[in-house]
C-alpha atoms as a PDB file:
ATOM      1  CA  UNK A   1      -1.282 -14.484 -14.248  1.00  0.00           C
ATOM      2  CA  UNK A   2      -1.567 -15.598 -10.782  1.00  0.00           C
ATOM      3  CA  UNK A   3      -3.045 -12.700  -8.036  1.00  0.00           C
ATOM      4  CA  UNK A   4      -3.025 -12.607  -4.413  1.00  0.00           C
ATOM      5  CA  UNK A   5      -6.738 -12.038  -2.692  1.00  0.00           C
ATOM      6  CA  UNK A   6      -7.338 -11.549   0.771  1.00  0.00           C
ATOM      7  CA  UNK A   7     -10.115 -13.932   1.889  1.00  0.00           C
ATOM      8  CA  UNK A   8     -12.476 -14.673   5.006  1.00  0.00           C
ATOM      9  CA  UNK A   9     -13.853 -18.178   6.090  1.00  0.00           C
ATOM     10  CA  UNK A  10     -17.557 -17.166   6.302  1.00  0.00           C
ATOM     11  CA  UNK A  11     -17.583 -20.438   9.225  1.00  0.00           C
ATOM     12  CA  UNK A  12     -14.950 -19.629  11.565  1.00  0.00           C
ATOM     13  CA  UNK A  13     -13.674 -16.399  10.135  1.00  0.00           C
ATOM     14  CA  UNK A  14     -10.445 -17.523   9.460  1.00  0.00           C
ATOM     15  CA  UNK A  15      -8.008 -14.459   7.013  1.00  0.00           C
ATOM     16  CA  UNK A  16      -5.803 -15.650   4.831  1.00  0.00           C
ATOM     17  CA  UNK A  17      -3.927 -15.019   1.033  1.00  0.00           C
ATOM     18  CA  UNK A  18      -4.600 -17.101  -1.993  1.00  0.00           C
ATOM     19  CA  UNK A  19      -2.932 -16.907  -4.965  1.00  0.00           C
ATOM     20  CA  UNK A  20      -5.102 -17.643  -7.894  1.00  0.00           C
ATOM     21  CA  UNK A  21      -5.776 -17.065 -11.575  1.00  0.00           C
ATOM     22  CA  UNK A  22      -9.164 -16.135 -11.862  1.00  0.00           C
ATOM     23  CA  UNK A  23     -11.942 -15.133  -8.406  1.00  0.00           C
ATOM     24  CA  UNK A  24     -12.673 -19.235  -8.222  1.00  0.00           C
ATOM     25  CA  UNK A  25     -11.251 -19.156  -4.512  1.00  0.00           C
ATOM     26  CA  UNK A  26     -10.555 -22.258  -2.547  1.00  0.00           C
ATOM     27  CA  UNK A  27     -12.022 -23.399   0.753  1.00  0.00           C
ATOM     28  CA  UNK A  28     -10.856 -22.454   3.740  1.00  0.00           C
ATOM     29  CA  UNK A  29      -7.318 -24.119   4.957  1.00  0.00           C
ATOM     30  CA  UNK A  30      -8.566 -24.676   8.514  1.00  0.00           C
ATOM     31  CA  UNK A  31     -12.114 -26.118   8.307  1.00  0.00           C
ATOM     32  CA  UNK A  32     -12.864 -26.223   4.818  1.00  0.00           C
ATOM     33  CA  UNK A  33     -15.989 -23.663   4.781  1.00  0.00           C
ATOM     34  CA  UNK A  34     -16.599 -21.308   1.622  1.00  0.00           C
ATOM     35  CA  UNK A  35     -14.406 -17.931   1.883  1.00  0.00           C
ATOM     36  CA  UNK A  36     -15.317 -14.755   0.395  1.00  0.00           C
ATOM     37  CA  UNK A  37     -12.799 -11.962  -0.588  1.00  0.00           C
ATOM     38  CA  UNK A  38     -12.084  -8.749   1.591  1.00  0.00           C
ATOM     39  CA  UNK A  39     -10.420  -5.942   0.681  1.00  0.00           C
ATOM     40  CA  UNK A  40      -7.220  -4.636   2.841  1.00  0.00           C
ATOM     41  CA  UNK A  41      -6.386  -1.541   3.847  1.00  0.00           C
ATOM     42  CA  UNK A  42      -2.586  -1.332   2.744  1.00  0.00           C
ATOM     43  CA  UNK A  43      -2.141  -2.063  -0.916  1.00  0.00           C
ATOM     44  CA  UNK A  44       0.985   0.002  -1.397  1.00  0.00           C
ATOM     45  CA  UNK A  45       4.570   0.960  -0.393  1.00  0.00           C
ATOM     46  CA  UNK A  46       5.815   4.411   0.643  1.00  0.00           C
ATOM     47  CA  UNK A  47       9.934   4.748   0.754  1.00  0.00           C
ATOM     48  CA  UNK A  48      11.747   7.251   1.924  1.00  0.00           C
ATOM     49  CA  UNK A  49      14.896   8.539  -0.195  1.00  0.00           C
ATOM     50  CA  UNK A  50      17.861   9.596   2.711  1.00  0.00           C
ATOM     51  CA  UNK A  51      19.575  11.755  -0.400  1.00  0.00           C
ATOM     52  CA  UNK A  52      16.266  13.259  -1.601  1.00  0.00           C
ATOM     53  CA  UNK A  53      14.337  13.801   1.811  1.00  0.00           C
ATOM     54  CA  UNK A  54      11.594  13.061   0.357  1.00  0.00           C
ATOM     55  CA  UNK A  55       8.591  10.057   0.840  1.00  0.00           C
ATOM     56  CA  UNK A  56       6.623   8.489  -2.198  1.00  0.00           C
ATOM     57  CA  UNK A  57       5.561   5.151  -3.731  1.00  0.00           C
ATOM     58  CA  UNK A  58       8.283   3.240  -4.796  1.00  0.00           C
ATOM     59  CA  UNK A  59       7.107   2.041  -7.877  1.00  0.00           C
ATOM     60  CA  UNK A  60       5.483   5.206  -9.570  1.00  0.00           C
ATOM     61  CA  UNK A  61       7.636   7.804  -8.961  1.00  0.00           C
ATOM     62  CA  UNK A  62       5.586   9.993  -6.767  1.00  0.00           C
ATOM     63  CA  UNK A  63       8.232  11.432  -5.091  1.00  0.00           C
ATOM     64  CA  UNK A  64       8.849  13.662  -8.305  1.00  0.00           C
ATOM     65  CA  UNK A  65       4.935  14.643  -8.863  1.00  0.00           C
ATOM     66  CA  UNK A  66       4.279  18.188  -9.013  1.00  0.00           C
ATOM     67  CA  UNK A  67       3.898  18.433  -5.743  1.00  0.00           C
ATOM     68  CA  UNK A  68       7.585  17.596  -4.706  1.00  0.00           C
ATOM     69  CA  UNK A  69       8.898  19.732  -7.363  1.00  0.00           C
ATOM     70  CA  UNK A  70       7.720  22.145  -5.181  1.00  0.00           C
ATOM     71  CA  UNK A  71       8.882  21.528  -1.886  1.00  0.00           C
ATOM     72  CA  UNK A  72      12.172  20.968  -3.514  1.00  0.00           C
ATOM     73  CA  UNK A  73      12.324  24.645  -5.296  1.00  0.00           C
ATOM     74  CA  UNK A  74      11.396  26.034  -2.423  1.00  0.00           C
ATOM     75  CA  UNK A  75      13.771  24.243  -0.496  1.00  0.00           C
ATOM     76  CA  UNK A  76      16.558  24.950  -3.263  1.00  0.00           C
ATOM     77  CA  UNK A  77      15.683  28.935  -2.000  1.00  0.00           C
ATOM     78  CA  UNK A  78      16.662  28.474   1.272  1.00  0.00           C
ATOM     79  CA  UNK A  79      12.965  28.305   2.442  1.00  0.00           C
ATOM     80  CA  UNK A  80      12.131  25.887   5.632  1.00  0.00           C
ATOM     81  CA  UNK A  81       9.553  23.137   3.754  1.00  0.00           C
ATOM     82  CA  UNK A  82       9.044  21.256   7.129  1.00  0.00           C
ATOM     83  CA  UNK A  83       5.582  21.158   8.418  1.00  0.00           C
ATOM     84  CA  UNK A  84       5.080  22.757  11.401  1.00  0.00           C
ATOM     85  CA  UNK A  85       4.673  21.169  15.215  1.00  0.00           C
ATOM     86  CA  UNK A  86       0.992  22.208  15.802  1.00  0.00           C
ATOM     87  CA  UNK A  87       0.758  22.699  19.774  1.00  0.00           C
END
């Protein structure tokens, strides 16, 4: 199974994907140096449902975590669930 890695020339510091089988990564595209692996900061996808109003990661279901259940009993009692505007 193929993965994607985020990777850094160590020479001229050059970011770029690779999409490999196993942590054997391949030189640099631009100059050929040795790369090393970084780690981004966004590694996941938050969608928001129109119908639901509601946010959560699309794949797992977070939108229906304990959490939302919730907000959305609360909101099926008539009770405002919107944060705040702190001034």
């Amino acid at each position: 199974m193929f993965r994607i890695y985020d990777v850094q020339c160590e020479k001229c510091g050059f970011v770029e994907e690779q999409f490999i089988e196993d942590e054997k990564f391949e030189p640099c595209s631009k100059c050929k140096g040795k790369v090393k692996r970084i780690y981004s900061t966004f590694n996941f996808k938050l969608e928001y449902n129109n119908k639901k109003d509601t946010v959560g990661w699309s794949s797992s279901g977070y939108s229906t975590s304990k959490y939302w259940d919730e907000i959305n009993k609360a909101k099926s009692e008539g009770k405002n669930v919107r944060p705040q505007d702190e001034k």
